[in-house]
PDB file of N, CA and C in Angstrom:
ATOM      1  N   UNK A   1    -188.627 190.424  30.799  1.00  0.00           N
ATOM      2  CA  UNK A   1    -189.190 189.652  29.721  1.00  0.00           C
ATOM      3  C   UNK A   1    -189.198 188.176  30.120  1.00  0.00           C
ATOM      4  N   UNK A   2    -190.345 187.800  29.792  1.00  0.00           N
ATOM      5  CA  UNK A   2    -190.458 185.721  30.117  1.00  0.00           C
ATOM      6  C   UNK A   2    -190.178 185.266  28.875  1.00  0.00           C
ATOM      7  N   UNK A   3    -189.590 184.461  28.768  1.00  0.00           N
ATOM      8  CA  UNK A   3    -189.580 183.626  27.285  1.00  0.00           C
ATOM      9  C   UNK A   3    -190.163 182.438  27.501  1.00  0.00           C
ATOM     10  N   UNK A   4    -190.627 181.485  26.999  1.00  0.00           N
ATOM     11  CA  UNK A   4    -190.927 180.187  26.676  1.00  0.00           C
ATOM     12  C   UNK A   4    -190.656 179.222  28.066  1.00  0.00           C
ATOM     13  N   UNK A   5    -189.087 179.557  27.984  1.00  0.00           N
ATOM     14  CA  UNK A   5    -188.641 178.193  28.924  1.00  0.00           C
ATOM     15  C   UNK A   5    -188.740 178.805  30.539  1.00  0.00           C
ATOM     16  N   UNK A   6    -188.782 179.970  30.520  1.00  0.00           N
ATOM     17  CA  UNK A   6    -189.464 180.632  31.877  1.00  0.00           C
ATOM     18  C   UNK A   6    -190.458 181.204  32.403  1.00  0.00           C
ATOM     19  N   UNK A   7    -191.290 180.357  31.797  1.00  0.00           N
ATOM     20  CA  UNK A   7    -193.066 180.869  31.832  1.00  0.00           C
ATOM     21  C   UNK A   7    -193.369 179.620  33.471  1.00  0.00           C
ATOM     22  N   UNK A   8    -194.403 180.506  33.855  1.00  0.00           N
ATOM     23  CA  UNK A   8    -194.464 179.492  35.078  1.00  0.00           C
ATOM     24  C   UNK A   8    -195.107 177.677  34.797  1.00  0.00           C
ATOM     25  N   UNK A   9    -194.867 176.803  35.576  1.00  0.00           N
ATOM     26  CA  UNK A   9    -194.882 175.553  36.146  1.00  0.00           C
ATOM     27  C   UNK A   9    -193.933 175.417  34.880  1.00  0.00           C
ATOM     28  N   UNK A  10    -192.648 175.709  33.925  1.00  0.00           N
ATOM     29  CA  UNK A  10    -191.704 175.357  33.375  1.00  0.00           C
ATOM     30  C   UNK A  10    -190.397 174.771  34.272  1.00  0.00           C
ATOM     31  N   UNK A  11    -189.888 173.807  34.229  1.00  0.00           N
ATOM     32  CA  UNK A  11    -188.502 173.259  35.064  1.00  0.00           C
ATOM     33  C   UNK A  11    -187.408 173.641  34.611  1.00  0.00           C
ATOM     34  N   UNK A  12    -186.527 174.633  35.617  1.00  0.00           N
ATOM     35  CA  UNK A  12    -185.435 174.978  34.867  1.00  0.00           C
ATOM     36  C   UNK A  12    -184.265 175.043  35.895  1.00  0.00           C
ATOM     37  N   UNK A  13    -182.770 175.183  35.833  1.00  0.00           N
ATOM     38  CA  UNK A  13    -181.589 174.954  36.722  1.00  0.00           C
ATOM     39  C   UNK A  13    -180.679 176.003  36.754  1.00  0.00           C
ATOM     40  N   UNK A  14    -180.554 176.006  37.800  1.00  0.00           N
ATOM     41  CA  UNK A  14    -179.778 177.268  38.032  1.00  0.00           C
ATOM     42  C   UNK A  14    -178.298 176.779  38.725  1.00  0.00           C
ATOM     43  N   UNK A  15    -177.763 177.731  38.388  1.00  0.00           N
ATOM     44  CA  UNK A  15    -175.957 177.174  38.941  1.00  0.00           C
ATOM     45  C   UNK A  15    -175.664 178.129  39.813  1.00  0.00           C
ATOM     46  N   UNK A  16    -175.648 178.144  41.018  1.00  0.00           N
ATOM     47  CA  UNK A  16    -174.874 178.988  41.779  1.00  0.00           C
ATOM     48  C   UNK A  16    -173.457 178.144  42.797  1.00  0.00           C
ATOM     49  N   UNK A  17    -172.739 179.571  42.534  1.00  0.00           N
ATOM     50  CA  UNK A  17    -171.623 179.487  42.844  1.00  0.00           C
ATOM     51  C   UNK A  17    -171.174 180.069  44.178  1.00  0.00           C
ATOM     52  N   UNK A  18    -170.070 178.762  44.572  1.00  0.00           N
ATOM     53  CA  UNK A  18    -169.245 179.829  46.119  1.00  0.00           C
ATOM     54  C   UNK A  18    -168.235 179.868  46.561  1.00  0.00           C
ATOM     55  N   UNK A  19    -168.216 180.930  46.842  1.00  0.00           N
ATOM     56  CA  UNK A  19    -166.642 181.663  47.339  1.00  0.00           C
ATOM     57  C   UNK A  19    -166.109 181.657  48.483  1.00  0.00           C
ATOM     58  N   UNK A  20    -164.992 181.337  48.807  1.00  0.00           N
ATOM     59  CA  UNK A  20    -164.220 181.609  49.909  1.00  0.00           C
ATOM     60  C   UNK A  20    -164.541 183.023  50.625  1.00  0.00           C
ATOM     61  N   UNK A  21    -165.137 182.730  52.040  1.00  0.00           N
ATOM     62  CA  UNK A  21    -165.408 183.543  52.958  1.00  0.00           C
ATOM     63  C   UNK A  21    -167.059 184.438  52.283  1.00  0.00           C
ATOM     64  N   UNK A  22    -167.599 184.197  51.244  1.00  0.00           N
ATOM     65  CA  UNK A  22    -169.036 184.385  50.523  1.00  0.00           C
ATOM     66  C   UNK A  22    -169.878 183.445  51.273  1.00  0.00           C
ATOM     67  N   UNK A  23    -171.244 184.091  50.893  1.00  0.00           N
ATOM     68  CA  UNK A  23    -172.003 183.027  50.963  1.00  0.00           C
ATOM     69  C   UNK A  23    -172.342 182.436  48.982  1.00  0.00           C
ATOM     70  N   UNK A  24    -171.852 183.859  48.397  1.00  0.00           N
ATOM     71  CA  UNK A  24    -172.176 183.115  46.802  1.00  0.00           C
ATOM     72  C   UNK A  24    -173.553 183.312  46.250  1.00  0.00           C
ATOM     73  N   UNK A  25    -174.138 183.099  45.287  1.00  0.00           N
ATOM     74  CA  UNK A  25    -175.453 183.404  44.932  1.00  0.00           C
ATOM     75  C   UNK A  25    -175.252 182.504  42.982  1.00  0.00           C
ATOM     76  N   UNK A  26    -176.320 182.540  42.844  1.00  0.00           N
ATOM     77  CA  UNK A  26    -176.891 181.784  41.546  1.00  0.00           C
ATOM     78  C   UNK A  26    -176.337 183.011  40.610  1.00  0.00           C
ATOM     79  N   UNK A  27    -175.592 182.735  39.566  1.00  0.00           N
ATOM     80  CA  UNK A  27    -175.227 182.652  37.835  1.00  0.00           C
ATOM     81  C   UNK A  27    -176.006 182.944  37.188  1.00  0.00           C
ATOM     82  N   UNK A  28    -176.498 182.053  37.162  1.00  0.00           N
ATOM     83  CA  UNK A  28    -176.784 181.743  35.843  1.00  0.00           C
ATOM     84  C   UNK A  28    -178.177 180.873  35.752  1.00  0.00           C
ATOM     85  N   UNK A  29    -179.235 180.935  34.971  1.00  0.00           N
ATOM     86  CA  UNK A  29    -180.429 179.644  34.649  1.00  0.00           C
ATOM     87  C   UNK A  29    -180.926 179.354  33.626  1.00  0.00           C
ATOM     88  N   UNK A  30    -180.510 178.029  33.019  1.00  0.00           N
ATOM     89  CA  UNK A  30    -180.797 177.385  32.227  1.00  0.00           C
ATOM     90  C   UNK A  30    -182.213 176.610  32.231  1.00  0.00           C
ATOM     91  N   UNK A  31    -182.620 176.394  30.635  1.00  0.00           N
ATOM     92  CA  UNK A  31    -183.870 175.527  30.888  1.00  0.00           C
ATOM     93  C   UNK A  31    -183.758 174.116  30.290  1.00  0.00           C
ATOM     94  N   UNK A  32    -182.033 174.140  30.190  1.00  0.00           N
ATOM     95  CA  UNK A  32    -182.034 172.208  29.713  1.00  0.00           C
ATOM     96  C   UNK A  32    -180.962 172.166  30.929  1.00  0.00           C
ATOM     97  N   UNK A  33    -180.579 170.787  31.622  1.00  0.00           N
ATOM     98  CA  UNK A  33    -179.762 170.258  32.503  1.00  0.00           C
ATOM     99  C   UNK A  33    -178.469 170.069  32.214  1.00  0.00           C
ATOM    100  N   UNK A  34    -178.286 169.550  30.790  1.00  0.00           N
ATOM    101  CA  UNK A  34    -176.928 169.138  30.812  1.00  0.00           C
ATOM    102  C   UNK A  34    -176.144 170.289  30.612  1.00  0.00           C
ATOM    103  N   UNK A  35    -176.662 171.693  29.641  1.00  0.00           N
ATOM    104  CA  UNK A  35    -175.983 172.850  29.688  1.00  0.00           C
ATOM    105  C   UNK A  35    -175.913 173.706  31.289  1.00  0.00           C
ATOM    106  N   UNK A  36    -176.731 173.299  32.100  1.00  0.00           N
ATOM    107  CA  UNK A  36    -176.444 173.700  33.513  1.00  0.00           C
ATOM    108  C   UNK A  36    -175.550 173.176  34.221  1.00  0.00           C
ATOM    109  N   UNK A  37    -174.759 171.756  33.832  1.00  0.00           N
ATOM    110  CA  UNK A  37    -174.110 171.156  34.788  1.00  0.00           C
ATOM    111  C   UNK A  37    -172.630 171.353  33.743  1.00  0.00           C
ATOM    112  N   UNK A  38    -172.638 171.621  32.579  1.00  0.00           N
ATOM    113  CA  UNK A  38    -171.338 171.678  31.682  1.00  0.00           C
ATOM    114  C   UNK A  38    -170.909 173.163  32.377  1.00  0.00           C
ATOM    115  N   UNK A  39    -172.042 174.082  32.738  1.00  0.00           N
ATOM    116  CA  UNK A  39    -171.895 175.067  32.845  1.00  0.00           C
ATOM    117  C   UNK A  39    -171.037 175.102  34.175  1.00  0.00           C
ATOM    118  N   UNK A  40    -171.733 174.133  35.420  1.00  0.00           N
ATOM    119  CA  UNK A  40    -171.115 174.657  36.607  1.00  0.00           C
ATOM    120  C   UNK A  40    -170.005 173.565  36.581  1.00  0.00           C
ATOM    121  N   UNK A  41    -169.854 172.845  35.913  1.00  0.00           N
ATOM    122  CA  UNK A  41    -168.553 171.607  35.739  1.00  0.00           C
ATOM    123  C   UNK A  41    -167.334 172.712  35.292  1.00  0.00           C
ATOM    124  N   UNK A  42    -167.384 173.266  34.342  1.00  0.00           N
ATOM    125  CA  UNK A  42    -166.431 174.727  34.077  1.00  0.00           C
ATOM    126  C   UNK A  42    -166.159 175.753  34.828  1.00  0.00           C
ATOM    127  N   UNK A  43    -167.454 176.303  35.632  1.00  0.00           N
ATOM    128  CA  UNK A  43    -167.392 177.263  36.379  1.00  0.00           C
ATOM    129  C   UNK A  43    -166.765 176.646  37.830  1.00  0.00           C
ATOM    130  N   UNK A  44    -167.177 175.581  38.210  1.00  0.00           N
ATOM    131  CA  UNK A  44    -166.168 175.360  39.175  1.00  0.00           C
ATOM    132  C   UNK A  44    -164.614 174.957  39.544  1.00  0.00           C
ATOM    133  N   UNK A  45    -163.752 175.254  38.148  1.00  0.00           N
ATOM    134  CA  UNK A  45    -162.566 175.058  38.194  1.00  0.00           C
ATOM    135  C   UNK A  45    -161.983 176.582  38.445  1.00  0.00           C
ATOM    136  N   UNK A  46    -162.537 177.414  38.169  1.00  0.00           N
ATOM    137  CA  UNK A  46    -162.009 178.964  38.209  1.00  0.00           C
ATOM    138  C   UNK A  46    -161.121 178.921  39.254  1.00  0.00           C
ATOM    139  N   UNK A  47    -160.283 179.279  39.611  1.00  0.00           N
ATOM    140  CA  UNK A  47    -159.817 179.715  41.177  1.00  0.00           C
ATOM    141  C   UNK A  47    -160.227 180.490  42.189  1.00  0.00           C
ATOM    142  N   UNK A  48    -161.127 181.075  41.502  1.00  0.00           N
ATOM    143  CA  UNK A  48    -162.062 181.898  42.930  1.00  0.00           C
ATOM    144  C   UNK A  48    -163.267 181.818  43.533  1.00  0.00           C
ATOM    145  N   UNK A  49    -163.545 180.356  42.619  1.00  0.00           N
ATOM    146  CA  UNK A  49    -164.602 179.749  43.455  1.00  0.00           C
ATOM    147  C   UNK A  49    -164.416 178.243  44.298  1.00  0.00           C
ATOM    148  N   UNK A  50    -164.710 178.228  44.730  1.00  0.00           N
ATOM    149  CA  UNK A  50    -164.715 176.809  45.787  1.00  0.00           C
ATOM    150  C   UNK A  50    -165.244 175.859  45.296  1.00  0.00           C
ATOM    151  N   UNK A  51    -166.943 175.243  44.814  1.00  0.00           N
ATOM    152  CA  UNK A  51    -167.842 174.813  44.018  1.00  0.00           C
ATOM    153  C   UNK A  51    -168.901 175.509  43.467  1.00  0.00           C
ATOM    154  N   UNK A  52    -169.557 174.588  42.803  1.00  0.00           N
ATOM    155  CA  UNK A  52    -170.823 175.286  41.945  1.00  0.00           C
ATOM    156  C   UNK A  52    -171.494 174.161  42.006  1.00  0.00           C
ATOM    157  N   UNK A  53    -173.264 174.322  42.100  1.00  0.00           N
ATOM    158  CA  UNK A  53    -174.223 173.912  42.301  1.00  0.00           C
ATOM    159  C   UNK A  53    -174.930 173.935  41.123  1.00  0.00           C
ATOM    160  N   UNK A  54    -175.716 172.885  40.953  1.00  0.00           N
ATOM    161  CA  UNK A  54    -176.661 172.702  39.510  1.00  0.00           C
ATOM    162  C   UNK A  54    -178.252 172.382  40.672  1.00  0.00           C
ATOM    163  N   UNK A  55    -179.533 173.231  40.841  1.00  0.00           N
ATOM    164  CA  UNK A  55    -180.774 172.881  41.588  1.00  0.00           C
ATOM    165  C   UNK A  55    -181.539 172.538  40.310  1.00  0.00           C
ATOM    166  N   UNK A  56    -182.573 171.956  41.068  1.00  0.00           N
ATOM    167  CA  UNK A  56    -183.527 172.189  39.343  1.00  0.00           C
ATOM    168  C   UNK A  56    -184.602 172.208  40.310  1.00  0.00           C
ATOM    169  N   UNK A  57    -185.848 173.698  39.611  1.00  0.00           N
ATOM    170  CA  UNK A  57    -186.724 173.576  40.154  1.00  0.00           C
ATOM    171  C   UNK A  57    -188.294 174.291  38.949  1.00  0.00           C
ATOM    172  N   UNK A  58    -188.851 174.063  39.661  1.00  0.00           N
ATOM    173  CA  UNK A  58    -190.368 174.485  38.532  1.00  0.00           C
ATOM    174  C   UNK A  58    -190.510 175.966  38.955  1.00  0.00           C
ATOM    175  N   UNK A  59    -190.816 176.771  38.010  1.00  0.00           N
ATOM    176  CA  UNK A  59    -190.660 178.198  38.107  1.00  0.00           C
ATOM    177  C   UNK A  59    -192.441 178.423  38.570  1.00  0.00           C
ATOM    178  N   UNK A  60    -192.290 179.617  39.681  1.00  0.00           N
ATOM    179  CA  UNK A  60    -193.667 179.412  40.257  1.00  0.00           C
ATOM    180  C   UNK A  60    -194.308 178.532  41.480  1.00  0.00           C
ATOM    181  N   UNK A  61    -193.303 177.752  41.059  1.00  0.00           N
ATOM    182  CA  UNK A  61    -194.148 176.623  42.603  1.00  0.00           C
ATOM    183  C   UNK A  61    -193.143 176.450  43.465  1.00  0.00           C
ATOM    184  N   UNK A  62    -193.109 176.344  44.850  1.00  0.00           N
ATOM    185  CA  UNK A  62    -192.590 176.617  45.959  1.00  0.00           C
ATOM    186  C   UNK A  62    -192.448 174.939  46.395  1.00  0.00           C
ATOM    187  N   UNK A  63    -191.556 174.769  46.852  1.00  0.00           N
ATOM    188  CA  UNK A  63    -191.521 173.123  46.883  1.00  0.00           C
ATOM    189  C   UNK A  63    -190.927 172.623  46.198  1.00  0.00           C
ATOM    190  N   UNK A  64    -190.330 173.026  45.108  1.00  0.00           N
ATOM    191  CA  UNK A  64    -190.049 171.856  44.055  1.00  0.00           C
ATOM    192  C   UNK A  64    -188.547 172.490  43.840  1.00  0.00           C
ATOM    193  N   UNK A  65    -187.422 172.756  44.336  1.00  0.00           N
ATOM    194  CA  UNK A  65    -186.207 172.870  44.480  1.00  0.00           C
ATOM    195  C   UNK A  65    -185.819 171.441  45.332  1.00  0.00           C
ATOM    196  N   UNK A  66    -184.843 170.467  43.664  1.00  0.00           N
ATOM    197  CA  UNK A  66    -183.882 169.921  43.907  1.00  0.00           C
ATOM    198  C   UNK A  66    -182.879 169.850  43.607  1.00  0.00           C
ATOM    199  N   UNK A  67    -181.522 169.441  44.537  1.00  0.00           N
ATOM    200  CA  UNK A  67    -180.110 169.378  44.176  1.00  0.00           C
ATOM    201  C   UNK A  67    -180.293 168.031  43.065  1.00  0.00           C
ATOM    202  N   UNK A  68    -179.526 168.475  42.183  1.00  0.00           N
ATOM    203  CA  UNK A  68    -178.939 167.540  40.634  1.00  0.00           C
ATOM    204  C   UNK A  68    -177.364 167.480  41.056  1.00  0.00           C
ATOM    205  N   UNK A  69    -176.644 168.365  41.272  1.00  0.00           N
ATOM    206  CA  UNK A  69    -175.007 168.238  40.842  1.00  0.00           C
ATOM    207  C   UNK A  69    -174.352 169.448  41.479  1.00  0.00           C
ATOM    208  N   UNK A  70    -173.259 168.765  42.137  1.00  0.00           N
ATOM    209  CA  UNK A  70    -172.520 169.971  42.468  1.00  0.00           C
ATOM    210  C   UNK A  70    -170.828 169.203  42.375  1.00  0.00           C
ATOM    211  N   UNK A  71    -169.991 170.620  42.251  1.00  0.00           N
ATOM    212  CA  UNK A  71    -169.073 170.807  41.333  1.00  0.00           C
ATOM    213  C   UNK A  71    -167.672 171.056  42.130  1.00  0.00           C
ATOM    214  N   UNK A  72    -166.723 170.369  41.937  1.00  0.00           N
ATOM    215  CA  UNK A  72    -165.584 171.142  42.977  1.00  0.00           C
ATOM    216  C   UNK A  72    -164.433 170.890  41.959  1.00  0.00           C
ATOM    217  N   UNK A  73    -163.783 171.953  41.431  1.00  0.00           N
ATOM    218  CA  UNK A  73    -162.148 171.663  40.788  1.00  0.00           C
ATOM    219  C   UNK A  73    -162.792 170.751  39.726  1.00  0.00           C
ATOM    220  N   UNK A  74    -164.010 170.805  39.274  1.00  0.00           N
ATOM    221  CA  UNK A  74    -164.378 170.065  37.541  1.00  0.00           C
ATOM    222  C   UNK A  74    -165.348 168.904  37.877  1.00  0.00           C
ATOM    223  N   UNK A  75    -164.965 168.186  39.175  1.00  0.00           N
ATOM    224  CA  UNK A  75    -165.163 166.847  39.249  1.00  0.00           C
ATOM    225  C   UNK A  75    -166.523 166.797  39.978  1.00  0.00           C
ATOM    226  N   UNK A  76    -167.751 166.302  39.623  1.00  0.00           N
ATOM    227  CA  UNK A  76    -168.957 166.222  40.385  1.00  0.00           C
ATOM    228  C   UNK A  76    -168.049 165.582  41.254  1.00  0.00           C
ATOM    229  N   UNK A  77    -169.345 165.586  43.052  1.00  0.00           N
ATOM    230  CA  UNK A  77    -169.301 165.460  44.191  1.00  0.00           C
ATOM    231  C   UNK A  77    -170.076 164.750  44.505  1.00  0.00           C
ATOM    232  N   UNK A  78    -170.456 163.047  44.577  1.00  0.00           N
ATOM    233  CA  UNK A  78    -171.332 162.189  45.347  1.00  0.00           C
ATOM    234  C   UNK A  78    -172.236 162.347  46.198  1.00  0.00           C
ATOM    235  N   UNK A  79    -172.046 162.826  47.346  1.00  0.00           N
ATOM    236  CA  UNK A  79    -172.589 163.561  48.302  1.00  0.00           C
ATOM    237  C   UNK A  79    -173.154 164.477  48.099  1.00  0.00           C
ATOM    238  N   UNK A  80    -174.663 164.082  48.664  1.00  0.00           N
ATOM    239  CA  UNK A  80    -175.925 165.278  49.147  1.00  0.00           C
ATOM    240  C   UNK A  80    -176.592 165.215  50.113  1.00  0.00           C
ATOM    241  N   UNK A  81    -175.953 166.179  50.410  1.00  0.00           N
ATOM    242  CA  UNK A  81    -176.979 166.730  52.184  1.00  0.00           C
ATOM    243  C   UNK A  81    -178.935 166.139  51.782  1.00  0.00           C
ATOM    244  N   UNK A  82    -178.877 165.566  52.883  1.00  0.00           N
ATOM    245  CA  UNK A  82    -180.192 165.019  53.008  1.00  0.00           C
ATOM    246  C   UNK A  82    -180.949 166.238  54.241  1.00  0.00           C
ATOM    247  N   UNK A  83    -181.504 167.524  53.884  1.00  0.00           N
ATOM    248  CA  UNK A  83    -182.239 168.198  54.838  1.00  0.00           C
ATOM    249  C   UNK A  83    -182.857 169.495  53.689  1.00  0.00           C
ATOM    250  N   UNK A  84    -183.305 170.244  54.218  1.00  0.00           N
ATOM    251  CA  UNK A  84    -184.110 170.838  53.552  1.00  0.00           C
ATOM    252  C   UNK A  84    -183.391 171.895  53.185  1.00  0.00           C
ATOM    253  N   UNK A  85    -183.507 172.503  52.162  1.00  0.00           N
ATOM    254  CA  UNK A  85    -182.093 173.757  51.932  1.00  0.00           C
ATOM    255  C   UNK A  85    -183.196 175.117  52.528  1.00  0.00           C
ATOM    256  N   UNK A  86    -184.177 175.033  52.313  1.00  0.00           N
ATOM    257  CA  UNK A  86    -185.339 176.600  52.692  1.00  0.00           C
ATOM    258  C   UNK A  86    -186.796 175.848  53.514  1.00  0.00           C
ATOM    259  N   UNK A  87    -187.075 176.408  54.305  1.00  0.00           N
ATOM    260  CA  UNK A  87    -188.481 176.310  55.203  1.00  0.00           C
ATOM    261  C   UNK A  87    -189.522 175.995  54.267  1.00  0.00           C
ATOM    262  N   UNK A  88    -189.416 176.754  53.363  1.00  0.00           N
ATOM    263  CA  UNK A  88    -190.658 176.546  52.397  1.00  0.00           C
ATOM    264  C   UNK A  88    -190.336 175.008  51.001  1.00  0.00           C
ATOM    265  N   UNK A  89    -189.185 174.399  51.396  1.00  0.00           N
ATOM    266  CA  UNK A  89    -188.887 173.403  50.543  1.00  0.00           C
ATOM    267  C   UNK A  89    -189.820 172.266  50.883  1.00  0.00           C
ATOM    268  N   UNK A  90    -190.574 171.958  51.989  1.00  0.00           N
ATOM    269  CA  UNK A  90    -191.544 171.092  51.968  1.00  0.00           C
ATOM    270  C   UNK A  90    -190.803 169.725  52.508  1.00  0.00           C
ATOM    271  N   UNK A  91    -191.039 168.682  53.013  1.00  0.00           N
ATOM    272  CA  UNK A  91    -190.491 167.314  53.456  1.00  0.00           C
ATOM    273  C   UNK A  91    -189.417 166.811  52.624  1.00  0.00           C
ATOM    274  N   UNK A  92    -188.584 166.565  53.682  1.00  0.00           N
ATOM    275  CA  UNK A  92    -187.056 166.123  52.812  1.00  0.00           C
ATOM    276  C   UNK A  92    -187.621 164.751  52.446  1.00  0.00           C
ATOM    277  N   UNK A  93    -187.342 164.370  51.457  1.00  0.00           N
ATOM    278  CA  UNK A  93    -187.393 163.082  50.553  1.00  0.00           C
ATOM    279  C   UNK A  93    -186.346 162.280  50.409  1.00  0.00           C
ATOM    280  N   UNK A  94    -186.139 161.193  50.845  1.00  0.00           N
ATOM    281  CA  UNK A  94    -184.964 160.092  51.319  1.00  0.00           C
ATOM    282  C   UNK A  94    -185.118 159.398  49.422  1.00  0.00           C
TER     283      UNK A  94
END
């Protein structure tokens, strides 16, 4: 089923999470930001995860995955890798 906020060219965020000795995979997807990042701000205190990731991207279009927030023990993380996370992400943007 599509609802509303996941109909295509809609922007929405997904939180994936990772584990010690995992590679981890996406949670969860939201279609507002701040409930995606409360989400992985919580989810990354658990003890069996390492961090959690907040992307935001347009559903349907290829290219448009960006990092917003990522999560370690509660506390966002400053640092973002400047390179392309997938082949099909299109020119890294400084």
């Amino acid at each position: 089923m599509v609802t509303r906020g996941t109909a295509p060219g809609n922007v929405v965020y997904s939180v994936h999470t990772a584990r010690p000795g995992e590679v981890g995979a996406v949670e969860i997807v939201f279609t507002n930001e701040q409930e995606a990042r409360t989400y992985a701000r919580d989810r990354s205190r658990d003890w069996r995860i390492t961090s959690a990731s907040v992307t935001r991207f347009t559903v349907g279009e290829l290219g448009t995955r960006c990092p917003v927030g990522w999560y370690v023990d509660g506390a966002e993380q400053r640092e973002h890798w400047n390179r392309q996370l997938y082949p099909t992400d299109g020119p890294v943007r400084t």
